[in-house]
Protein backbone atom coordinates (compact mmCIF):
# COMPACT_ATOMS: atom_id res chain seq x y z
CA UNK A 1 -7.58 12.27 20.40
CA UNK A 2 -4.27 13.06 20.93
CA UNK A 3 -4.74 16.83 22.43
CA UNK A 4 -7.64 15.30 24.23
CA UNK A 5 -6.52 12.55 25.82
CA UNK A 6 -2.52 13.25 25.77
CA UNK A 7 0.65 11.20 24.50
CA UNK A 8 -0.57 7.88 25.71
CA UNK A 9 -4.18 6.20 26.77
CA UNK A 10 -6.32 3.33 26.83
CA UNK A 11 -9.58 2.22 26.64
CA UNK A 12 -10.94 -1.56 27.19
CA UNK A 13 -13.74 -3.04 24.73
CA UNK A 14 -15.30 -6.17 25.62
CA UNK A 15 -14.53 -8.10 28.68
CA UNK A 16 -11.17 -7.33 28.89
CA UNK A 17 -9.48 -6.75 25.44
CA UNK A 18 -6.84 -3.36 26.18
CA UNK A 19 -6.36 -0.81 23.57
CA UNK A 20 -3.37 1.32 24.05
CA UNK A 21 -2.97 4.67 21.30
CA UNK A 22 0.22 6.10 21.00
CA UNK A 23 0.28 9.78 20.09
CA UNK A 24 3.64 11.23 19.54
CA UNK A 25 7.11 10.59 18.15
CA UNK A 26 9.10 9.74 21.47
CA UNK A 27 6.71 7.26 22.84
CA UNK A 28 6.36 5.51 19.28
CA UNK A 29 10.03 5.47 18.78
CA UNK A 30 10.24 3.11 22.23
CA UNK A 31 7.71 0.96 20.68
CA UNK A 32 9.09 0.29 17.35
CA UNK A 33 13.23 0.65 17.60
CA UNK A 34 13.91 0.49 21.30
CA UNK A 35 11.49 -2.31 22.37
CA UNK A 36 10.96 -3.15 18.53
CA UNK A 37 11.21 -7.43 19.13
CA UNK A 38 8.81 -7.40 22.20
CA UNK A 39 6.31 -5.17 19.97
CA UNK A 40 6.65 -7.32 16.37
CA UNK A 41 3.23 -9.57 16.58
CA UNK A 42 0.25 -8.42 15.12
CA UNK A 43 -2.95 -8.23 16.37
CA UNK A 44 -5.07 -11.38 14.65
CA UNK A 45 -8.56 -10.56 14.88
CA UNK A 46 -11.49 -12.23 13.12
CA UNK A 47 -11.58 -10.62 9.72
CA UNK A 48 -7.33 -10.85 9.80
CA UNK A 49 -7.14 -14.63 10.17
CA UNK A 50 -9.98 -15.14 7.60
CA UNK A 51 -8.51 -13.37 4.68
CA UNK A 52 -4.71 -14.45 5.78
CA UNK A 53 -5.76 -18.12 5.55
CA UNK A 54 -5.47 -18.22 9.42
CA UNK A 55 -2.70 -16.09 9.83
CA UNK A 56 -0.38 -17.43 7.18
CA UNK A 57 0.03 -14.51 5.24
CA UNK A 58 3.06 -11.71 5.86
CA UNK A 59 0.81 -8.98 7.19
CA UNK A 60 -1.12 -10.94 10.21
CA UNK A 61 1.32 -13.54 10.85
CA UNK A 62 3.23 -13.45 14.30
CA UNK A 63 7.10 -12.93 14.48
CA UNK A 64 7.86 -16.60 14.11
CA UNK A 65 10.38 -18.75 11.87
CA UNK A 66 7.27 -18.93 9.25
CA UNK A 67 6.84 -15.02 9.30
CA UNK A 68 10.74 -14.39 8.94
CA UNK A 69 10.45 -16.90 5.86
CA UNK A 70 7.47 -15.17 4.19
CA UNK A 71 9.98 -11.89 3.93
CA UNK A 72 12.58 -13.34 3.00
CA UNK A 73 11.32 -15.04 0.15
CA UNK A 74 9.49 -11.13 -0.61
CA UNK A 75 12.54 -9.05 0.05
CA UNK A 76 15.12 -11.28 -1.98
CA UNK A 77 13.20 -12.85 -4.62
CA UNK A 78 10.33 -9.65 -5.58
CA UNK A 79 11.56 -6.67 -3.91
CA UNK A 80 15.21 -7.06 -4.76
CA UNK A 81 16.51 -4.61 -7.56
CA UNK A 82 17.78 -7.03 -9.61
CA UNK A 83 13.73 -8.58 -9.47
CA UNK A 84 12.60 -4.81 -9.94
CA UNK A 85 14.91 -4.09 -12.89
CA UNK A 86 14.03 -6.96 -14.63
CA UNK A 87 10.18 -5.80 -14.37
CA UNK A 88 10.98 -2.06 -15.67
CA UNK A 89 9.41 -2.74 -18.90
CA UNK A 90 5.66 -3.68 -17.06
CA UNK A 91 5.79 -0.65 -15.32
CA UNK A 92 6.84 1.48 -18.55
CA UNK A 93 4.02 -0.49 -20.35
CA UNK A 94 1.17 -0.18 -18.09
CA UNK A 95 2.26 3.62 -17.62
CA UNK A 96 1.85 3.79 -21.33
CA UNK A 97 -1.36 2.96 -21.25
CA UNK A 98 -3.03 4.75 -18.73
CA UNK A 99 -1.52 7.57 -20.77
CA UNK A 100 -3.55 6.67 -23.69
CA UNK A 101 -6.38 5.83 -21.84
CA UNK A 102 -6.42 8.74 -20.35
CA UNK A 103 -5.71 10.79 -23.65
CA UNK A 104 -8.68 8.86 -25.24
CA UNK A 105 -10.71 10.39 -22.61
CA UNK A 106 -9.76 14.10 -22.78
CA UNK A 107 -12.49 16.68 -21.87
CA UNK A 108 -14.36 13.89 -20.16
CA UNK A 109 -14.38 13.16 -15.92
CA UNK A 110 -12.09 10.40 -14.81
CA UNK A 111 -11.68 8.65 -11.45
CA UNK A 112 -8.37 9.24 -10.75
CA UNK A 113 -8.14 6.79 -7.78
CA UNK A 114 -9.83 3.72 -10.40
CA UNK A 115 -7.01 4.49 -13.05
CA UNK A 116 -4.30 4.54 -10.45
CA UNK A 117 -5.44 1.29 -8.82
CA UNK A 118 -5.78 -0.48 -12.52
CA UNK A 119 -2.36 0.89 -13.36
CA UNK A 120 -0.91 -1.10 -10.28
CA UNK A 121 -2.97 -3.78 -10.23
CA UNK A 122 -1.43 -4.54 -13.89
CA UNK A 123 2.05 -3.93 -12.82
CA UNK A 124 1.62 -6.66 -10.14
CA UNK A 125 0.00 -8.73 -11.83
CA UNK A 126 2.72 -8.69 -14.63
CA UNK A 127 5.05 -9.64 -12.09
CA UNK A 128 3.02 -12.10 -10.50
CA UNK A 129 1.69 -14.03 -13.02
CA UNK A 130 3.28 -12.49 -16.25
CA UNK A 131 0.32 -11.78 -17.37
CA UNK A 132 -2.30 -8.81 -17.01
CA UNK A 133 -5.62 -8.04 -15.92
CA UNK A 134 -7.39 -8.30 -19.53
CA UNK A 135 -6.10 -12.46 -19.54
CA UNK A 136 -8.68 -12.79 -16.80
CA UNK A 137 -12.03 -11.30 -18.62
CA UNK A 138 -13.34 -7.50 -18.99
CA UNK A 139 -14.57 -7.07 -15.74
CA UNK A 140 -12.01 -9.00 -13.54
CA UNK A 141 -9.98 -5.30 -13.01
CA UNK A 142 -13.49 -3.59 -12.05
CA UNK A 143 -14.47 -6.43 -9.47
CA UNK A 144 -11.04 -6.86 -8.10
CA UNK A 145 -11.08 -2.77 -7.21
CA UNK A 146 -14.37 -3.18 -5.25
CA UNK A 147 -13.03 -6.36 -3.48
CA UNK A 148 -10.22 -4.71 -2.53
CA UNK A 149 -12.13 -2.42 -0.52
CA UNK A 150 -13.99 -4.48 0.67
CA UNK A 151 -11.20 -6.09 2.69
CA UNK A 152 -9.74 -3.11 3.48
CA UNK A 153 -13.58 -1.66 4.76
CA UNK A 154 -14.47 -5.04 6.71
CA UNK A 155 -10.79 -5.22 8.17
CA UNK A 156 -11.07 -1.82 9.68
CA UNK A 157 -14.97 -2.48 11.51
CA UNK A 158 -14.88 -2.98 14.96
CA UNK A 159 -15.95 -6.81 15.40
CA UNK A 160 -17.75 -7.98 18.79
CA UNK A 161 -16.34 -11.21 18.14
CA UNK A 162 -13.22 -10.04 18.54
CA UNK A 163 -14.12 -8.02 22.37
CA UNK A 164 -16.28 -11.08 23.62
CA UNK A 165 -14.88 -14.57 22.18
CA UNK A 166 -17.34 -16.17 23.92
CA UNK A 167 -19.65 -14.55 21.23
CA UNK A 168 -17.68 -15.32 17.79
CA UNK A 169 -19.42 -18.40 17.12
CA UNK A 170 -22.72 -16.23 17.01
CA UNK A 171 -21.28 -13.55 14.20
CA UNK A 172 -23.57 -11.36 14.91
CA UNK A 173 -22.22 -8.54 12.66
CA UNK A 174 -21.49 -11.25 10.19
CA UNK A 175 -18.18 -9.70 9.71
CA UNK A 176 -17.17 -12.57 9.71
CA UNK A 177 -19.70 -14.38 6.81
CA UNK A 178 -18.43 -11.11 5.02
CA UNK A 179 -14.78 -11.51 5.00
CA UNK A 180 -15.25 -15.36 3.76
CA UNK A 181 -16.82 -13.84 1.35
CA UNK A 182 -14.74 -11.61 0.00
CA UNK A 183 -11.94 -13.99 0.59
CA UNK A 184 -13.36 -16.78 -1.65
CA UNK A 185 -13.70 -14.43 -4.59
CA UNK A 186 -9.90 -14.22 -4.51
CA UNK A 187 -9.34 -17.28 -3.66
CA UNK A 188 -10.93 -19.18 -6.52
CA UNK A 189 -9.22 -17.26 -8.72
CA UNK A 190 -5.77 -17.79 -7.61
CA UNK A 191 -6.31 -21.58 -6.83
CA UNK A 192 -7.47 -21.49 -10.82
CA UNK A 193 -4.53 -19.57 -11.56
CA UNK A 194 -2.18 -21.62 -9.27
CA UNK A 195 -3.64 -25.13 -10.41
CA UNK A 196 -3.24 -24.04 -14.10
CA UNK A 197 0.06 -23.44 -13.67
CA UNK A 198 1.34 -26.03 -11.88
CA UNK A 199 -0.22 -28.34 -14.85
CA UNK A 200 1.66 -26.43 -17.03
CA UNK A 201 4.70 -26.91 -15.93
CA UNK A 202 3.91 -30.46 -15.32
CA UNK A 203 3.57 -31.15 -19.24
CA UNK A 204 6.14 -28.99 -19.95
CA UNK A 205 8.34 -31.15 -17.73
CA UNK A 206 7.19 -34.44 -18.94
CA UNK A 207 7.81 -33.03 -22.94
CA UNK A 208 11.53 -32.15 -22.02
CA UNK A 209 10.51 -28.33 -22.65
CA UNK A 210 12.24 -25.67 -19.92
CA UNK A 211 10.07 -23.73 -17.55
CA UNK A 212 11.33 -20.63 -18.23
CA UNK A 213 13.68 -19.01 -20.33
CA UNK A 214 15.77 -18.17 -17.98
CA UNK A 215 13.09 -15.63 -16.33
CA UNK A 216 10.47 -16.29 -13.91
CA UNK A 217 7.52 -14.69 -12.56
CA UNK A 218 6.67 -14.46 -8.87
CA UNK A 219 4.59 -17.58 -8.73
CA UNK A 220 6.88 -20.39 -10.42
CA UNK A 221 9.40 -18.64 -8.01
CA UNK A 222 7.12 -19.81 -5.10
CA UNK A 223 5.95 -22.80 -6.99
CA UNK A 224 9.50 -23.94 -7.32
CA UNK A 225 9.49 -23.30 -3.30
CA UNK A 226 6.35 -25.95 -2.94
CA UNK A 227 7.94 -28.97 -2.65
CA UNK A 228 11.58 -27.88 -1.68
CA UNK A 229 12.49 -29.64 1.93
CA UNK A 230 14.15 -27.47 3.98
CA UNK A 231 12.93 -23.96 5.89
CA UNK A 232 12.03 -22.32 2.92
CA UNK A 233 9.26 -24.57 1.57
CA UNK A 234 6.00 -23.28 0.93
CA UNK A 235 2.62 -24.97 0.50
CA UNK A 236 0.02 -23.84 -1.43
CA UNK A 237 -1.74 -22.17 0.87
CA UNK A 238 1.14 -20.32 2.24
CA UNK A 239 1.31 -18.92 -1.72
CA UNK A 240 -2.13 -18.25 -1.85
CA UNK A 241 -1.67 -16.10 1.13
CA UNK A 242 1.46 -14.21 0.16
CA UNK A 243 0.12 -13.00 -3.41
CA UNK A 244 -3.09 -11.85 -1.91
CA UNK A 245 -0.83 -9.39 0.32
CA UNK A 246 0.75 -8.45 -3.19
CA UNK A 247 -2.60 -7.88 -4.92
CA UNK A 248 -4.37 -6.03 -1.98
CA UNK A 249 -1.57 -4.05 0.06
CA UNK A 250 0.14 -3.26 -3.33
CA UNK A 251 -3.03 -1.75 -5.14
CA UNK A 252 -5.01 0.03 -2.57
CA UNK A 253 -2.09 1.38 -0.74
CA UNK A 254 -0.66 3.38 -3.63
CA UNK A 255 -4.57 4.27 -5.42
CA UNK A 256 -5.06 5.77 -2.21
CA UNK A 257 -2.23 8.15 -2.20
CA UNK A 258 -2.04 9.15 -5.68
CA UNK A 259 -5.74 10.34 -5.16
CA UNK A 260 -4.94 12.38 -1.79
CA UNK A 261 -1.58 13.63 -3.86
CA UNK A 262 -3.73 14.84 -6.65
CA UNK A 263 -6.25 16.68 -4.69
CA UNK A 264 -4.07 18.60 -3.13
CA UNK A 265 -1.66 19.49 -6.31
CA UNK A 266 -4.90 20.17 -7.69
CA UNK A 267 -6.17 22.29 -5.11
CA UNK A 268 -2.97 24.19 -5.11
CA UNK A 269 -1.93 25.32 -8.93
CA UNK A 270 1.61 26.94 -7.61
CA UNK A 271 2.47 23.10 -6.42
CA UNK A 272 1.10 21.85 -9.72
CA UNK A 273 2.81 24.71 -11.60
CA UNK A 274 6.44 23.97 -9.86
CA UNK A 275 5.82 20.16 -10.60
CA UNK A 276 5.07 20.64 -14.59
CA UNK A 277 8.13 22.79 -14.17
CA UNK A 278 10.62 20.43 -12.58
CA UNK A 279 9.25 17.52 -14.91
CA UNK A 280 9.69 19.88 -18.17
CA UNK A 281 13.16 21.06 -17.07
CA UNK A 282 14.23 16.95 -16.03
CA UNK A 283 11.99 14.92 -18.65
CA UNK A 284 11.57 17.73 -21.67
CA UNK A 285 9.00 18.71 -23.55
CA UNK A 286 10.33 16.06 -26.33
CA UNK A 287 9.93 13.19 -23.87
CA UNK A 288 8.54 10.98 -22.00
CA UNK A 289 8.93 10.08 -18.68
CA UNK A 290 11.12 7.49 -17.80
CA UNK A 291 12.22 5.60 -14.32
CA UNK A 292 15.65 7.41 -14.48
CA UNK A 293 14.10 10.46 -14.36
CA UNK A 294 12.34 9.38 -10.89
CA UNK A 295 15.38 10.19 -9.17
CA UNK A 296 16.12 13.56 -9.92
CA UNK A 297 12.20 14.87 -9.23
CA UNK A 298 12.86 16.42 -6.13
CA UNK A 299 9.77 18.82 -5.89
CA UNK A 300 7.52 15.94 -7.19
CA UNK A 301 9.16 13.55 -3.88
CA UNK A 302 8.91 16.06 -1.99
CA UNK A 303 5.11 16.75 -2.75
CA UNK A 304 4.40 12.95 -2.34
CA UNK A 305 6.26 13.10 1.17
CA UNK A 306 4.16 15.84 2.21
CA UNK A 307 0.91 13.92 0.74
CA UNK A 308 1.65 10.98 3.34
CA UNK A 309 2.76 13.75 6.06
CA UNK A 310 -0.60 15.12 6.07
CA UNK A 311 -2.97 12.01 4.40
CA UNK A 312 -1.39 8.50 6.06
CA UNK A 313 -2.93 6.62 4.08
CA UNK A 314 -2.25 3.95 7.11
CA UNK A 315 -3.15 6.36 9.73
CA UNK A 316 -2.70 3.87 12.69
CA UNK A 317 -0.64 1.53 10.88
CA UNK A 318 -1.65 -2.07 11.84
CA UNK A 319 -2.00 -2.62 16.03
CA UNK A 320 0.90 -4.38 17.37
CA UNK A 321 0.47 -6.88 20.53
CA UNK A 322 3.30 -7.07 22.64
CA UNK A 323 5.16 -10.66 23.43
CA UNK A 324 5.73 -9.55 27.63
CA UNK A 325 4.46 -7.01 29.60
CA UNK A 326 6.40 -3.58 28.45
CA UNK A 327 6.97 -0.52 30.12
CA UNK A 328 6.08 2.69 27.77
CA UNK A 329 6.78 6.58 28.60
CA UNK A 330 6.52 5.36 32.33
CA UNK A 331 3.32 2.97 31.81
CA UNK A 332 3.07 -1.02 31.76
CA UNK A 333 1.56 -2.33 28.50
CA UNK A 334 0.64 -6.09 29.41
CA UNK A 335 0.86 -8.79 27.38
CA UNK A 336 -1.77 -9.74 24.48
CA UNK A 337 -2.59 -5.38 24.38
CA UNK A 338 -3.79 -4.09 20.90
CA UNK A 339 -1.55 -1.29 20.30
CA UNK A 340 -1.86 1.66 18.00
CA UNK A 341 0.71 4.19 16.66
CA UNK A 342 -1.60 7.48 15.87
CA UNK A 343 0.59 8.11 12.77
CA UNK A 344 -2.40 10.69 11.56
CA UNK A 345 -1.81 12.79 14.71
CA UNK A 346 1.75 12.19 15.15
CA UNK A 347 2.43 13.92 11.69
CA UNK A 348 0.16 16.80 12.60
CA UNK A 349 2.07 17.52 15.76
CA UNK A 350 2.81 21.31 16.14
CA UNK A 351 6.07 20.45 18.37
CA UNK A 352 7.66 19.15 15.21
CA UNK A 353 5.93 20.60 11.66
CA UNK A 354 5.50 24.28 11.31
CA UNK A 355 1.84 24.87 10.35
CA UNK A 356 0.90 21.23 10.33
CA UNK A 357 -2.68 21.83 8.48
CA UNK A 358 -1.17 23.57 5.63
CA UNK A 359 -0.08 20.94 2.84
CA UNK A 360 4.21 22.82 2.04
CA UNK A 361 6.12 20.53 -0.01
CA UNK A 362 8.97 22.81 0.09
CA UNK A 363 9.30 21.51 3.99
CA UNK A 364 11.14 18.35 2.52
CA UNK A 365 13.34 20.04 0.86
CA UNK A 366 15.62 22.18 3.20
CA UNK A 367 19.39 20.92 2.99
CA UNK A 368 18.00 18.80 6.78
CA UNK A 369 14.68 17.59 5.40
CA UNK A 370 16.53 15.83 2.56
CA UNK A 371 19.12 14.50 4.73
CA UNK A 372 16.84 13.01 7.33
CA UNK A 373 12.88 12.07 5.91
CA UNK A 374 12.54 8.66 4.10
CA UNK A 375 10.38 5.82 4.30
CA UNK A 376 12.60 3.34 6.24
CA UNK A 377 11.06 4.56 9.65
CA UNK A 378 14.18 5.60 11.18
CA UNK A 379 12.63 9.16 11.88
CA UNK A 380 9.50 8.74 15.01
CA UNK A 381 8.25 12.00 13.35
CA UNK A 382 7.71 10.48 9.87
CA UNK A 383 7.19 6.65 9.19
CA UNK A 384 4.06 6.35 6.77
CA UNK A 385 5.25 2.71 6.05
CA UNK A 386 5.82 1.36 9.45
CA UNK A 387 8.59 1.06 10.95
CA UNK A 388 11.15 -1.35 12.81
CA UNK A 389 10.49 -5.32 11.77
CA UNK A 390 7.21 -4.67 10.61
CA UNK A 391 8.33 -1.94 8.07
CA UNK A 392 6.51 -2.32 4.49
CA UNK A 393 8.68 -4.39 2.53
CA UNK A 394 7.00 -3.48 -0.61
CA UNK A 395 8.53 0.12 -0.29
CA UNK A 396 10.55 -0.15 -3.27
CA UNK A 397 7.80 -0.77 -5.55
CA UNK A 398 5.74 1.37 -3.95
CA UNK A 399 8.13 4.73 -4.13
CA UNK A 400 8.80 3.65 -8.27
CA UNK A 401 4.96 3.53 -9.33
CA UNK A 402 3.59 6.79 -6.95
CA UNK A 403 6.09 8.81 -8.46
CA UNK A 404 5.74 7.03 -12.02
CA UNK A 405 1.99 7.48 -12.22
CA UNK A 406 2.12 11.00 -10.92
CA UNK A 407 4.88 12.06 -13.15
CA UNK A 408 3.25 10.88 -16.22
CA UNK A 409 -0.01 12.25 -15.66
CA UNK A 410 1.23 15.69 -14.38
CA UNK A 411 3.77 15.61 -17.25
CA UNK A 412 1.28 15.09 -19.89
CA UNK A 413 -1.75 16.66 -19.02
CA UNK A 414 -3.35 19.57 -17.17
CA UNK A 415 -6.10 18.57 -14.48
CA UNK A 416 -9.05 20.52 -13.32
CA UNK A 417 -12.50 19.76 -11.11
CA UNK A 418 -15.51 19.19 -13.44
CA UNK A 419 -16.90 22.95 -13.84
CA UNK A 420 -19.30 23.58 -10.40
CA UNK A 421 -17.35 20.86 -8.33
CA UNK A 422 -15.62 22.48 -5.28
CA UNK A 423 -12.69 20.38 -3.68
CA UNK A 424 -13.64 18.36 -0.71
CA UNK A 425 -11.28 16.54 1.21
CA UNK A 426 -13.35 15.32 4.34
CA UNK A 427 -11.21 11.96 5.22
CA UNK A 428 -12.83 8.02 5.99
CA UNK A 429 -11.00 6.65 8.67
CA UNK A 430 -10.46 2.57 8.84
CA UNK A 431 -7.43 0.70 7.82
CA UNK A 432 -6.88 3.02 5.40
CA UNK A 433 -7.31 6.91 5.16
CA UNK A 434 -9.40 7.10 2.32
CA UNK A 435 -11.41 10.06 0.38
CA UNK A 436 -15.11 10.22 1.46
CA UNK A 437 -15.95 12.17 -2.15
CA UNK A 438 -13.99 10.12 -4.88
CA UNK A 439 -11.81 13.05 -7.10
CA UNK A 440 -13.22 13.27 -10.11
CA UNK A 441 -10.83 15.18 -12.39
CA UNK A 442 -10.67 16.24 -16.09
CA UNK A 443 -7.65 16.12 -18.33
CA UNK A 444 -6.24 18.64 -20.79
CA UNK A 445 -3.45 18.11 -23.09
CA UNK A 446 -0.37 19.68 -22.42
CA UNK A 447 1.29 19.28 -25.60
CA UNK A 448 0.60 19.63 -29.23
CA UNK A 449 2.56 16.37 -30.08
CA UNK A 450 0.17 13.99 -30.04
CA UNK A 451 2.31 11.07 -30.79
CA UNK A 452 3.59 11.35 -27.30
CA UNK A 453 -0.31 10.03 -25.99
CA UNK A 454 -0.12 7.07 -28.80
């Protein structure tokens, strides 16, 4: 689109809904640093306000006193280090057991984007609810993958409803019957969870026995938030809302990349060679891999940077509407416009990457690539997280458990394509940039020790 139709266009759907599409670094930049405030609402379409509980949630919700809240409480309370330290050991765990999992599998095919997800999805549920997936029956991991994407494949349909109001009471997609749907399934769950919980405590209150001991999970954190007067009170909805961004942004966001990141190490054995390297020369052959080793992985960061360079998996981000008319590389953007950042195209632009098809981790690692990529946004030519007010806030988790899963699987094990599969990496565009052909991949040990996959 963007050598077709140049840095900047639009296009109207419906009776007069704008789209604007932003195609390169400069113009971008003006959206989200320069005119970053006038640009910080999202665009609330049908499917958006269903599953956010009409807009309540951090990801849909406009740039109000209640969004600025919602972070808060995210940044300081789950996000913090302190909050992230104290969690090291469900990481470490869950880790653990993918590795055996995957051991107990050798020789055999395994989805690599289902154990990635499952590894997550038990990391944040650990924090969440101290707990993991197994407390909620056998096949609560399995359903919660496919209504995951689900959400993610409804959100990203085009929805009439959403170009002609005057025909959203009709639903004639039923996009939105679907996202209610979908919704619901989540939502029973966590109101069991939630209700449970807040009984709990209740009895535990009434017996004269503590809450906690001295630790708390993400939920009593909110639940302690419920009642509280005062601008940071919460009501259950409001909670509902804000784990169901945990569970869904947190899982399908870093299953996705892990899966692109593999393909191509995959596809390329001197990048899988040089990674095996770096982690035997930083971990050992003696060891496992740990979170202090995370740091020092500079070929493995580097490969991951280049995996969101070339395989966003947000490859438009989320649209942002703007609060006043703004002006935009010379144009006017009114009011209420849908606005899109082309991330895909922006980090495939020729003016700013040296052979932008070819997937070259070593381009992160010259002495100015160190210095200057990261996943704050403050670089227009690189922001796979967003950038500005709306930047990811789950970044920090999100950097620890790519790099954590992908270390301990490339550390551990050789990977190949089941024998007659060719690699295919033809892309699904939505809300996410996913794989149309799953990978499928087959493990090898690496080492003789086998105590190290127990």
């Amino acid at each position: 689109m963007a050598n077709t139709y140049g840095p900047i266009f639009k296009f109207y759907l419906g009776m007069s809904k704008l789209y604007v599409v932003i195609n390169t670094p400069e113009l971008a930049k003006a959206v989200v640093r320069d005119q970053d405030e006038a640009f910080s609402n999202r665009d609330q379409t049908v499917a958006a306000s269903i599953i956010s509980y009409g807009c309540q949630d951090l990801v849909v919700s406009k740039n109000n006193s209640h969004w600025r809240k919602l972070r808060k409480i995210f940044v300081h309370e789950v996000m913090s280090s302190k909050s992230l330290e104290a969690c090291g050991c469900f990481r470490r765990d869950q880790v653990r057991k993918t590795i055996m999992n995957v051991f107990s599998n050798i020789g055999t095919p395994i989805n690599i984007s289902e154990i990635a997800f499952m590894t997550e999805a038990n990391v944040i549920t650990s924090m969440i609810f101290d707990t993991t997936l197994d407390h909620f029956g056998d096949s609560f991991g399995a359903e919660l993958q496919m209504v995951s994407a689900k959400i993610v494949e409804i959100f990203g349909q085009p929805n009439l409803s959403d170009f002609f109001p005057s025909l959203a009471r009709f639903d004639l997609q039923g996009i939105e019957r679907d996202m209610k749907k979908q919704r619901d399934k989540l939502d029973n769950i966590f109101t069991s969870i939630v209700e449970e919980r807040i009984k709990s405590s209740s009895t535990k209150s009434q017996d004269g026995v503590g809450q906690d001991n001295g630790k708390k999970d993400f939920l009593q954190i909110l639940l302690d938030l419920k009642d509280k007067e005062g601008p940071t009170s919460l009501n259950i909805t409001q909670i509902k809302a804000l784990i169901q961004d945990i569970m869904i942004a947190g899982t399908e966001t870093t299953a996705t990349l892990i899966e692109w990141a593999m393909a191509e190490i995959m596809r390329d054995h001197r990048v899988m060679k040089k990674i095996q390297e770096e982690l035997s020369s930083i971990v050992g052959v003696n060891n496992h891999v740990q979170e202090s080793h995370l740091p020092k992985l500079q070929y493995l960061d580097a490969t991951v940077k280049e995996t969101f360079r070339l395989h966003p998996v947000l490859p438009f981000i989320f649209p942002r509407v703007p609060s006043q008319d703004c002006i935009v590389g010379g144009y006017t953007i009114p009011k209420g416009s849908s606005v899109f950042l082309n991330v895909w195209s922006i980090h495939r632009d020729s003016r700013y990457w040296d052979n932008p098809l070819e997937f070259n981790p070593e381009r992160f690692l010259t002495c100015e690539g160190i210095n200057q990529w990261d996943y704050k946004g403050n670089n227009s030519k690189f922001f796979p997280f967003g950038s500005g007010r709306r930047l990811c806030p789950g970044i920090p988790l999100a950097e620890k458990m790519q790099m954590f899963i992908l270390a301990s699987l490339l550390h551990l094990f050789d990977w190949s394509l089941p024998e007659g599969e060719e690699h295919d990496f033809s892309e699904r565009f939505g809300i996410t940039l996913r794989k149309i052909k799953p990978l499928i991949a087959i493990p090898s040990q690496r080492f003789s020790n086998v105590s190290f996959y127990t």
